[in-house]
PDB file of N, CA and C in Angstrom:
ATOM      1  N   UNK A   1       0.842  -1.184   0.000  1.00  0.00           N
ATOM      2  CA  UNK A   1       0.000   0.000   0.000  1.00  0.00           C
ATOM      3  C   UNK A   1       0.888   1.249   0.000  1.00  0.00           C
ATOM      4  N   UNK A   2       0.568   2.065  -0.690  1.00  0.00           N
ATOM      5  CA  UNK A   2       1.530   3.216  -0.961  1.00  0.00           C
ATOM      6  C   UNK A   2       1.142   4.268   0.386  1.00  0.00           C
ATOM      7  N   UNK A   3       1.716   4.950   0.510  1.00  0.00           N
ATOM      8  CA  UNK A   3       2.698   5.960   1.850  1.00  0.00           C
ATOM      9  C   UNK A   3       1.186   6.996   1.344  1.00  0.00           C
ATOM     10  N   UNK A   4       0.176   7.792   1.990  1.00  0.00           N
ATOM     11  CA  UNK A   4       0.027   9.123   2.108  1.00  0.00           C
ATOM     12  C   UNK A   4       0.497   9.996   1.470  1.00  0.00           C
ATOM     13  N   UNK A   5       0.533  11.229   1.461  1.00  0.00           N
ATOM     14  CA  UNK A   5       1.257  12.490   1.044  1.00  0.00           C
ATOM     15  C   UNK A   5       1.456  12.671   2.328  1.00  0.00           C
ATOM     16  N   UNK A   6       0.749  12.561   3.839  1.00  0.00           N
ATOM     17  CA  UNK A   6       1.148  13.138   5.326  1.00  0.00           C
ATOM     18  C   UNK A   6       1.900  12.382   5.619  1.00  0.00           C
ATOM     19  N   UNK A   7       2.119  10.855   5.932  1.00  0.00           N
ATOM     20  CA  UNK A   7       3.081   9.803   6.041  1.00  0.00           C
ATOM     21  C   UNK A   7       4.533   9.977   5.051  1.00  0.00           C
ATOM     22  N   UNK A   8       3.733  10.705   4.016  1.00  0.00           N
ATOM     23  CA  UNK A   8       5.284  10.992   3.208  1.00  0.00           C
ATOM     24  C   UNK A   8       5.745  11.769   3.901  1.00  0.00           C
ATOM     25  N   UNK A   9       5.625  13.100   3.743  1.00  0.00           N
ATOM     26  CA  UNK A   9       5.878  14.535   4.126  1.00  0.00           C
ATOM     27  C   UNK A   9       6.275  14.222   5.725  1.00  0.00           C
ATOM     28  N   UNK A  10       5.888  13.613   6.325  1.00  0.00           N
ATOM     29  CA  UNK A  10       6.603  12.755   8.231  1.00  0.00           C
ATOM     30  C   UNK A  10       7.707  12.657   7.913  1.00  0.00           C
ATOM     31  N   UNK A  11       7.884  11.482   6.751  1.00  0.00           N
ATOM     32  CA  UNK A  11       9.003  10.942   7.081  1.00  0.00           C
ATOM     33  C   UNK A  11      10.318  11.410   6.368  1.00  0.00           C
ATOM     34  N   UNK A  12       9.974  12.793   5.611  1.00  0.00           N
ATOM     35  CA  UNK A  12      10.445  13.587   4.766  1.00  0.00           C
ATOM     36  C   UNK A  12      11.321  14.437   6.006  1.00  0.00           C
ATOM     37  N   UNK A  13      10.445  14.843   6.121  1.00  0.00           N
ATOM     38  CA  UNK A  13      10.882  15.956   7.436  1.00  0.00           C
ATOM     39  C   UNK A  13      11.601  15.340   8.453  1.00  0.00           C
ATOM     40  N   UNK A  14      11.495  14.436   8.861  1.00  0.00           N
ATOM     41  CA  UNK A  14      11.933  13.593  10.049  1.00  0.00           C
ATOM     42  C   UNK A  14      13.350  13.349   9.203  1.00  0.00           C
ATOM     43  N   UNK A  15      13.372  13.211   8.179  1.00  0.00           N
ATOM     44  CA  UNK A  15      14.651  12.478   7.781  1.00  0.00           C
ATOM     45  C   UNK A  15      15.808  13.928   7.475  1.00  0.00           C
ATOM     46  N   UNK A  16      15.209  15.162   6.766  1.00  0.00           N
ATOM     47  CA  UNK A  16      15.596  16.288   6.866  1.00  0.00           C
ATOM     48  C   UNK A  16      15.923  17.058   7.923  1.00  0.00           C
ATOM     49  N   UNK A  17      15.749  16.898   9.005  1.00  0.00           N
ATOM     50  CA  UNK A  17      15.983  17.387  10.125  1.00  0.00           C
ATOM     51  C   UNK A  17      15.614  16.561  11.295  1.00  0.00           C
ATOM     52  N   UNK A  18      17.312  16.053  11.491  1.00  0.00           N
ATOM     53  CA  UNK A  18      17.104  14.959  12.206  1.00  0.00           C
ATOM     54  C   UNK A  18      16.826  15.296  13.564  1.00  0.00           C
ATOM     55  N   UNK A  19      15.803  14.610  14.572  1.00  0.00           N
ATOM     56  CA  UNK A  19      15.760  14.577  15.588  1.00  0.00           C
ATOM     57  C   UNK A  19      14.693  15.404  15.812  1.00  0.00           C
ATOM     58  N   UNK A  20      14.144  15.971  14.720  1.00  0.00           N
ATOM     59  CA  UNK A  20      13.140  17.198  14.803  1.00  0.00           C
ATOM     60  C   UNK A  20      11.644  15.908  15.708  1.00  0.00           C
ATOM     61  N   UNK A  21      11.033  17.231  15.849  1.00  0.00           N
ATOM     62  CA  UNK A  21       9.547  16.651  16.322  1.00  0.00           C
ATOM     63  C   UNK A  21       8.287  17.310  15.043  1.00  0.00           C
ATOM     64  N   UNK A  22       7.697  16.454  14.371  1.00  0.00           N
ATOM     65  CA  UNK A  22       6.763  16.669  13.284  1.00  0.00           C
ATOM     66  C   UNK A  22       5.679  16.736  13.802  1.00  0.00           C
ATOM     67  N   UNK A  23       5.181  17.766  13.833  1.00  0.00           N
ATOM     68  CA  UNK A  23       3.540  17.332  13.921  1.00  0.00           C
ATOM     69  C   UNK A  23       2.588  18.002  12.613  1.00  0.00           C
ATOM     70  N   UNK A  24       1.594  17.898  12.055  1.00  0.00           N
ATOM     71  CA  UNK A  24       1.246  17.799  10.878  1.00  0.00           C
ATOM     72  C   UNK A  24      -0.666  17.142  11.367  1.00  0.00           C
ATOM     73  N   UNK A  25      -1.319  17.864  10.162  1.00  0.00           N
ATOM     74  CA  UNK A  25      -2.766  17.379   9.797  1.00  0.00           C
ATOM     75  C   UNK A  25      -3.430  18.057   9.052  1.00  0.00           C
ATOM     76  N   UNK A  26      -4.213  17.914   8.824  1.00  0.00           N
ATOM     77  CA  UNK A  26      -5.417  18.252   7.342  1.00  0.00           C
ATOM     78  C   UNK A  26      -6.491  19.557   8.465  1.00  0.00           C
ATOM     79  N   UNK A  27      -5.850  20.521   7.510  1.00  0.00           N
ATOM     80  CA  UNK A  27      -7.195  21.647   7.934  1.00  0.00           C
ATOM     81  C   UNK A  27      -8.692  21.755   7.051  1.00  0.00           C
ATOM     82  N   UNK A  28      -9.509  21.698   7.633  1.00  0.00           N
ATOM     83  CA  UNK A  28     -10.283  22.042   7.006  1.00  0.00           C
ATOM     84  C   UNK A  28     -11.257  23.430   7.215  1.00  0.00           C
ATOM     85  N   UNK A  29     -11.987  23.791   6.004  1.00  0.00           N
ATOM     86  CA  UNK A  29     -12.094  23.268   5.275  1.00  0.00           C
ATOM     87  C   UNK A  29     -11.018  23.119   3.851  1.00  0.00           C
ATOM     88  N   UNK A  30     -11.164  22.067   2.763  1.00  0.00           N
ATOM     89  CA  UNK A  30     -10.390  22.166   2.053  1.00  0.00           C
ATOM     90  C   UNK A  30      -9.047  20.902   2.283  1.00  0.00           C
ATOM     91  N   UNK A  31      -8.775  20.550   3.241  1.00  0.00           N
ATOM     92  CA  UNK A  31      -8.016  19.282   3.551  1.00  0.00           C
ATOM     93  C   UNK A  31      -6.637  19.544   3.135  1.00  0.00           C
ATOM     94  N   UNK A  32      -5.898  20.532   3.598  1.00  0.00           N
ATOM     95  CA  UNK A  32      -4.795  20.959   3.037  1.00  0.00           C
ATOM     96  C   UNK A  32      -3.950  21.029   4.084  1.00  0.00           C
ATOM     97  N   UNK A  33      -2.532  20.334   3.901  1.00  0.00           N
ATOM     98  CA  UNK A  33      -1.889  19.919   5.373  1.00  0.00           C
ATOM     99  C   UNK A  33      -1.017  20.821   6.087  1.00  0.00           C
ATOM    100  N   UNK A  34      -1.045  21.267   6.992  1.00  0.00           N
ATOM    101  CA  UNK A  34      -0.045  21.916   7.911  1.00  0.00           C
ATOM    102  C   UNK A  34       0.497  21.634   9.070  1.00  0.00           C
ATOM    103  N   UNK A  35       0.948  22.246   9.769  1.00  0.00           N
ATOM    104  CA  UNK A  35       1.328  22.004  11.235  1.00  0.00           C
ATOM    105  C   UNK A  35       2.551  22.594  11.523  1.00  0.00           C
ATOM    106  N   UNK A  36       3.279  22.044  12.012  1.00  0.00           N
ATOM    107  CA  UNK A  36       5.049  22.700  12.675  1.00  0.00           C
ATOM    108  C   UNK A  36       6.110  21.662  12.443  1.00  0.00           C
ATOM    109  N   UNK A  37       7.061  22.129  12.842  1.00  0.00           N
ATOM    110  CA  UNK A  37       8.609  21.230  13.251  1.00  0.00           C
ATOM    111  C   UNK A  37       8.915  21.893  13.797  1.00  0.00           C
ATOM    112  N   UNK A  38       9.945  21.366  15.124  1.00  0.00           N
ATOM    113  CA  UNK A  38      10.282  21.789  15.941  1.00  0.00           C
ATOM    114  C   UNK A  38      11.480  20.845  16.207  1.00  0.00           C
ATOM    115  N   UNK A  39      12.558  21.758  16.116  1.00  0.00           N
ATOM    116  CA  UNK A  39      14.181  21.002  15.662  1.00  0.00           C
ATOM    117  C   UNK A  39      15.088  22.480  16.403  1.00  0.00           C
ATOM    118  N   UNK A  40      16.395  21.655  17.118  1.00  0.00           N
ATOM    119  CA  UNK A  40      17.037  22.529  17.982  1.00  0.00           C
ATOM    120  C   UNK A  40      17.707  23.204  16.809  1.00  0.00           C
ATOM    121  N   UNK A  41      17.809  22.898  15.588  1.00  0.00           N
ATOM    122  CA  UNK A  41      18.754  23.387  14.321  1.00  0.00           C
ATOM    123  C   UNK A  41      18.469  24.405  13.788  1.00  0.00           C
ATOM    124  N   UNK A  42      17.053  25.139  14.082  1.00  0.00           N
ATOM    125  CA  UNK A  42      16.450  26.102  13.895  1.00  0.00           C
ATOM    126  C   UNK A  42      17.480  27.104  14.120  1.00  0.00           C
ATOM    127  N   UNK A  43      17.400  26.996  15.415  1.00  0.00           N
ATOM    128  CA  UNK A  43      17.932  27.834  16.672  1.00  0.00           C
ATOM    129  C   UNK A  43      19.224  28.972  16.327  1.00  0.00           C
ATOM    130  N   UNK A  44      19.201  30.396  16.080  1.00  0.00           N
ATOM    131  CA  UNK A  44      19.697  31.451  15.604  1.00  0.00           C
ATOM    132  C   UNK A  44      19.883  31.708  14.254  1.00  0.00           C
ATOM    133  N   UNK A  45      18.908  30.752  13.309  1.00  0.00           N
ATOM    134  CA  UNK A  45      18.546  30.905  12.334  1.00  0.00           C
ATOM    135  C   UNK A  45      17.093  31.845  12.227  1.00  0.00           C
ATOM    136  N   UNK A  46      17.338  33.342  11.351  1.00  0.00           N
ATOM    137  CA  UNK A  46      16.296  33.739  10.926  1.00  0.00           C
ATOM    138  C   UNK A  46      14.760  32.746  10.249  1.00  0.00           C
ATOM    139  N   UNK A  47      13.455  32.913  10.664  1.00  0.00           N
ATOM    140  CA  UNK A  47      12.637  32.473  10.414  1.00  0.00           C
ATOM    141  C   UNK A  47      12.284  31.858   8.402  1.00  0.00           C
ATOM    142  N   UNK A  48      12.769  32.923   8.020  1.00  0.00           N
ATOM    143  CA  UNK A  48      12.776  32.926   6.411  1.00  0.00           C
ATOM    144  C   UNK A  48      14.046  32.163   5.842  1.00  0.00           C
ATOM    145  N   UNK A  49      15.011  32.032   6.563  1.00  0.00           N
ATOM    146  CA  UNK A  49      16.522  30.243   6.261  1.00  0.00           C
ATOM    147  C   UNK A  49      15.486  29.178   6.397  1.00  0.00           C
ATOM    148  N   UNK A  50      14.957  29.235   7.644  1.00  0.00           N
ATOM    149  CA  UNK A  50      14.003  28.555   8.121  1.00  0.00           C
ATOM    150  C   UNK A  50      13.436  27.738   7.442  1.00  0.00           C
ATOM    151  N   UNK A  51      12.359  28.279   6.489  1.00  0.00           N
ATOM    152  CA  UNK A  51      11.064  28.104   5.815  1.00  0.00           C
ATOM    153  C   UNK A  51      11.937  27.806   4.380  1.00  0.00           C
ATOM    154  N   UNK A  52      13.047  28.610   4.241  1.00  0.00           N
ATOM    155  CA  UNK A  52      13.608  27.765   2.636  1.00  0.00           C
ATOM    156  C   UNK A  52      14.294  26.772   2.961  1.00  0.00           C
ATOM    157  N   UNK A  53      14.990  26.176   4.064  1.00  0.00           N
ATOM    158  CA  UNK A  53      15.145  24.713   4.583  1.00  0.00           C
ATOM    159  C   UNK A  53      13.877  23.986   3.935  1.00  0.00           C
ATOM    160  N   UNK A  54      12.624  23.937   4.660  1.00  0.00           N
ATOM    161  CA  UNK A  54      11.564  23.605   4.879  1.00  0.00           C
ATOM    162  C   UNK A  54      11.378  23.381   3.650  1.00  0.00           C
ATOM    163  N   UNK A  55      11.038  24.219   2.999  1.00  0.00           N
ATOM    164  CA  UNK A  55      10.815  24.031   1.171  1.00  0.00           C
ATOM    165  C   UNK A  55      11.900  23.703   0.345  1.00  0.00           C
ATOM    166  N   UNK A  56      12.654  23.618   0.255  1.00  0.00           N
ATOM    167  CA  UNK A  56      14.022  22.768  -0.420  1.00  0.00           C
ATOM    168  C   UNK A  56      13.779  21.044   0.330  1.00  0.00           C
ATOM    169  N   UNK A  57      13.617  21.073   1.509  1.00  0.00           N
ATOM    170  CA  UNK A  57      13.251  19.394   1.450  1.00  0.00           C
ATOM    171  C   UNK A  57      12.215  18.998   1.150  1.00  0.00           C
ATOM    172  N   UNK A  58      11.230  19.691   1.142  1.00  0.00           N
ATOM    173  CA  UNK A  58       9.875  19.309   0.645  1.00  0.00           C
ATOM    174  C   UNK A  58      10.030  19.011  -1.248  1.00  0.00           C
ATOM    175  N   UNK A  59      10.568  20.442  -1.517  1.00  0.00           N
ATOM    176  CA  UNK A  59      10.299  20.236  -3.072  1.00  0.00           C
ATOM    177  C   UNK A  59      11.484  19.454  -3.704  1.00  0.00           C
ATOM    178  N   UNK A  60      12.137  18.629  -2.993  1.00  0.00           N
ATOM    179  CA  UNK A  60      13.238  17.630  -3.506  1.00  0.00           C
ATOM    180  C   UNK A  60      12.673  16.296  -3.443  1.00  0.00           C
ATOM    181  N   UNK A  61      11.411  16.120  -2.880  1.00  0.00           N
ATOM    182  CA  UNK A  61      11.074  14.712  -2.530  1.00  0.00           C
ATOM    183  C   UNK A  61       9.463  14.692  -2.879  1.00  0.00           C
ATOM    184  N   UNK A  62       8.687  15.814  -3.258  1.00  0.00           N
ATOM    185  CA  UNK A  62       7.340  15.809  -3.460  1.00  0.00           C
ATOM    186  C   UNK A  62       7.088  17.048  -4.892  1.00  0.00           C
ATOM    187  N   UNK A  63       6.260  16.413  -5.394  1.00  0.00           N
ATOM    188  CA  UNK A  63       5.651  16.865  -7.126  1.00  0.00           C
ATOM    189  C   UNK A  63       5.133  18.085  -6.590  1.00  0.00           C
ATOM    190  N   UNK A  64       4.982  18.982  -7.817  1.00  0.00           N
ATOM    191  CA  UNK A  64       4.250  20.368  -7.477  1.00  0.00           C
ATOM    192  C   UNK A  64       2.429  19.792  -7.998  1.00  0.00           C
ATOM    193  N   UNK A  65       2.315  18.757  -8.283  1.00  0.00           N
ATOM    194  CA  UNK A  65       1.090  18.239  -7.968  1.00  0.00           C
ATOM    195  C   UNK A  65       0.563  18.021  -6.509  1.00  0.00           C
ATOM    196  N   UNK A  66       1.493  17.624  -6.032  1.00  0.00           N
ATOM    197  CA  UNK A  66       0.815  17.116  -4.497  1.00  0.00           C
ATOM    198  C   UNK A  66       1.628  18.578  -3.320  1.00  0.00           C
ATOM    199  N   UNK A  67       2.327  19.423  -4.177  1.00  0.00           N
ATOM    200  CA  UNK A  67       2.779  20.267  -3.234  1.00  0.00           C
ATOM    201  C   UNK A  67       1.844  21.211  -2.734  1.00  0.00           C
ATOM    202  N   UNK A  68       0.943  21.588  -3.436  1.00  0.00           N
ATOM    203  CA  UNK A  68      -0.046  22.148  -3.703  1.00  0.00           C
ATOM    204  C   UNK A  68      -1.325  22.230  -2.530  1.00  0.00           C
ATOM    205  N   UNK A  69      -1.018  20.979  -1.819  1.00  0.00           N
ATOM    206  CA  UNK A  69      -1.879  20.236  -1.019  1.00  0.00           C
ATOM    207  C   UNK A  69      -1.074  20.645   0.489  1.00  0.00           C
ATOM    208  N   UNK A  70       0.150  20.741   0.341  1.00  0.00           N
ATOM    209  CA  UNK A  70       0.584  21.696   1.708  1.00  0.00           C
ATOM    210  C   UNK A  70       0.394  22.957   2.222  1.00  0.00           C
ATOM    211  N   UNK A  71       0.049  23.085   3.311  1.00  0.00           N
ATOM    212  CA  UNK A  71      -0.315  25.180   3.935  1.00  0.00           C
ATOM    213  C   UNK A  71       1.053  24.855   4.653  1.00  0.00           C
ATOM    214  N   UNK A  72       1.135  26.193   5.433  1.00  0.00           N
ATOM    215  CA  UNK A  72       1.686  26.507   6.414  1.00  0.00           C
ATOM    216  C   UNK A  72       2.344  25.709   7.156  1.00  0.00           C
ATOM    217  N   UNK A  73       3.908  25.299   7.297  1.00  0.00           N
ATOM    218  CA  UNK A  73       4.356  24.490   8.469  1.00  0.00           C
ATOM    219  C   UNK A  73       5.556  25.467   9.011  1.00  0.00           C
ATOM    220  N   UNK A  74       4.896  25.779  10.586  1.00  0.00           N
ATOM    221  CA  UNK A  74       6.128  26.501  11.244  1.00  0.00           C
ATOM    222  C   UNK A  74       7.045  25.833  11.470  1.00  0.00           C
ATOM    223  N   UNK A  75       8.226  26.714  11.596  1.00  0.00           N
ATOM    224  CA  UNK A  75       9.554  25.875  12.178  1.00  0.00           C
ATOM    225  C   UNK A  75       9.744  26.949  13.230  1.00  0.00           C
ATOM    226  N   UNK A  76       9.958  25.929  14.085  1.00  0.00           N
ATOM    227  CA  UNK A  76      10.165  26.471  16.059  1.00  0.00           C
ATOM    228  C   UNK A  76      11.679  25.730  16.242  1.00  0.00           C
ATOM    229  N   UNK A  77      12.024  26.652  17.159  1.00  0.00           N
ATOM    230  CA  UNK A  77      13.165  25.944  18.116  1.00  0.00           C
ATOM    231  C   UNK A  77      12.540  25.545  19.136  1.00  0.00           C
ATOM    232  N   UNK A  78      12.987  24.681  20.243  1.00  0.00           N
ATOM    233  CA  UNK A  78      12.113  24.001  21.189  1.00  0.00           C
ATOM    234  C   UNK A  78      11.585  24.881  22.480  1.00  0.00           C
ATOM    235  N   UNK A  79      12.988  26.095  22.457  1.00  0.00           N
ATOM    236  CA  UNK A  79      12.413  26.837  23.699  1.00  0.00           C
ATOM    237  C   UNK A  79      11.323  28.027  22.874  1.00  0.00           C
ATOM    238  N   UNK A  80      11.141  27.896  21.735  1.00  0.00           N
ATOM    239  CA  UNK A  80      10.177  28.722  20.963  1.00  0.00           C
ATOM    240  C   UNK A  80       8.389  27.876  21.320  1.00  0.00           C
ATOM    241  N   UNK A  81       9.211  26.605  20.980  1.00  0.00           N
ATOM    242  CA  UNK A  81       7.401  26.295  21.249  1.00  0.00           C
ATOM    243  C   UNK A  81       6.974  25.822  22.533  1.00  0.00           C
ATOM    244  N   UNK A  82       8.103  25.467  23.519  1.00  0.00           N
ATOM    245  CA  UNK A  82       7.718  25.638  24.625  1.00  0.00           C
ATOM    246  C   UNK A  82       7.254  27.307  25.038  1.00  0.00           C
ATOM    247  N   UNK A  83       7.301  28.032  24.418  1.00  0.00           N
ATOM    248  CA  UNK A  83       6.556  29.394  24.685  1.00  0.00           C
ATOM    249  C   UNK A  83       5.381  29.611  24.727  1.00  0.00           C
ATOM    250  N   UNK A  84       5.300  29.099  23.373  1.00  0.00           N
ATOM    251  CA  UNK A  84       3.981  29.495  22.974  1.00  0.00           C
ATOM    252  C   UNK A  84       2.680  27.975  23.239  1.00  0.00           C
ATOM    253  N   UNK A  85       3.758  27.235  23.905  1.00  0.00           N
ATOM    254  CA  UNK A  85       2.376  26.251  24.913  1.00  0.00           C
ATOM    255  C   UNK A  85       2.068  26.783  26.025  1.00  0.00           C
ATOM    256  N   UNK A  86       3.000  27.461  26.963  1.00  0.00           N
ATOM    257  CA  UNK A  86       2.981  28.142  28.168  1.00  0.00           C
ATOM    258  C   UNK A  86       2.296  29.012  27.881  1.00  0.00           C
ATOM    259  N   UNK A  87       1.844  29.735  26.532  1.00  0.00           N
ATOM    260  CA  UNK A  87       1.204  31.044  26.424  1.00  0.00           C
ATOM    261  C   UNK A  87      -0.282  30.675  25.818  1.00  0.00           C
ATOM    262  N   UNK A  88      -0.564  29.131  26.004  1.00  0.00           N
ATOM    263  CA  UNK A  88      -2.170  28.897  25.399  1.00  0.00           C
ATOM    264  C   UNK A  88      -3.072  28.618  26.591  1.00  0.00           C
TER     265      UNK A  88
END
């Protein structure tokens, strides 16, 4: 049985930034996937290195057919998203 596009994109990320924590799911409406990573490698990297990390591993391993189908995935450092849990 073939892999998801979310099971892909896991194990994409997971493998791109090792040790990271993935979390990921389908917003709706519209079913279009987002979520975060949260990887210490972030860490004194501007937000926008960040996000072209993020998209250079994505668009090396997934079609602009199915890319299409991704929103928004933040990238946090860990004392970043431990922040903003303390702050919900």
């Amino acid at each position: 049985m073939a892999a998801t596009l979310m099971q892909r994109l896991r194990q994409i990320l997971a493998s791109a930034f090792d040790g990271a924590e993935v979390s990921l799911r389908r917003h709706q409406p519209g079913g279009r996937i987002g979520g975060s990573i949260t990887w210490e490698g972030f860490e004194g990297k501007p937000q926008i290195d960040r996000q072209v990390e993020l998209r250079r591993a994505i668009n090396e391993h997934v079609g602009p057919e199915e890319r299409v189908q991704v929103s928004f995935i933040l990238t946090l450092t860990p004392a970043e998203q431990s922040a903003m849990a303390e702050a919900t």
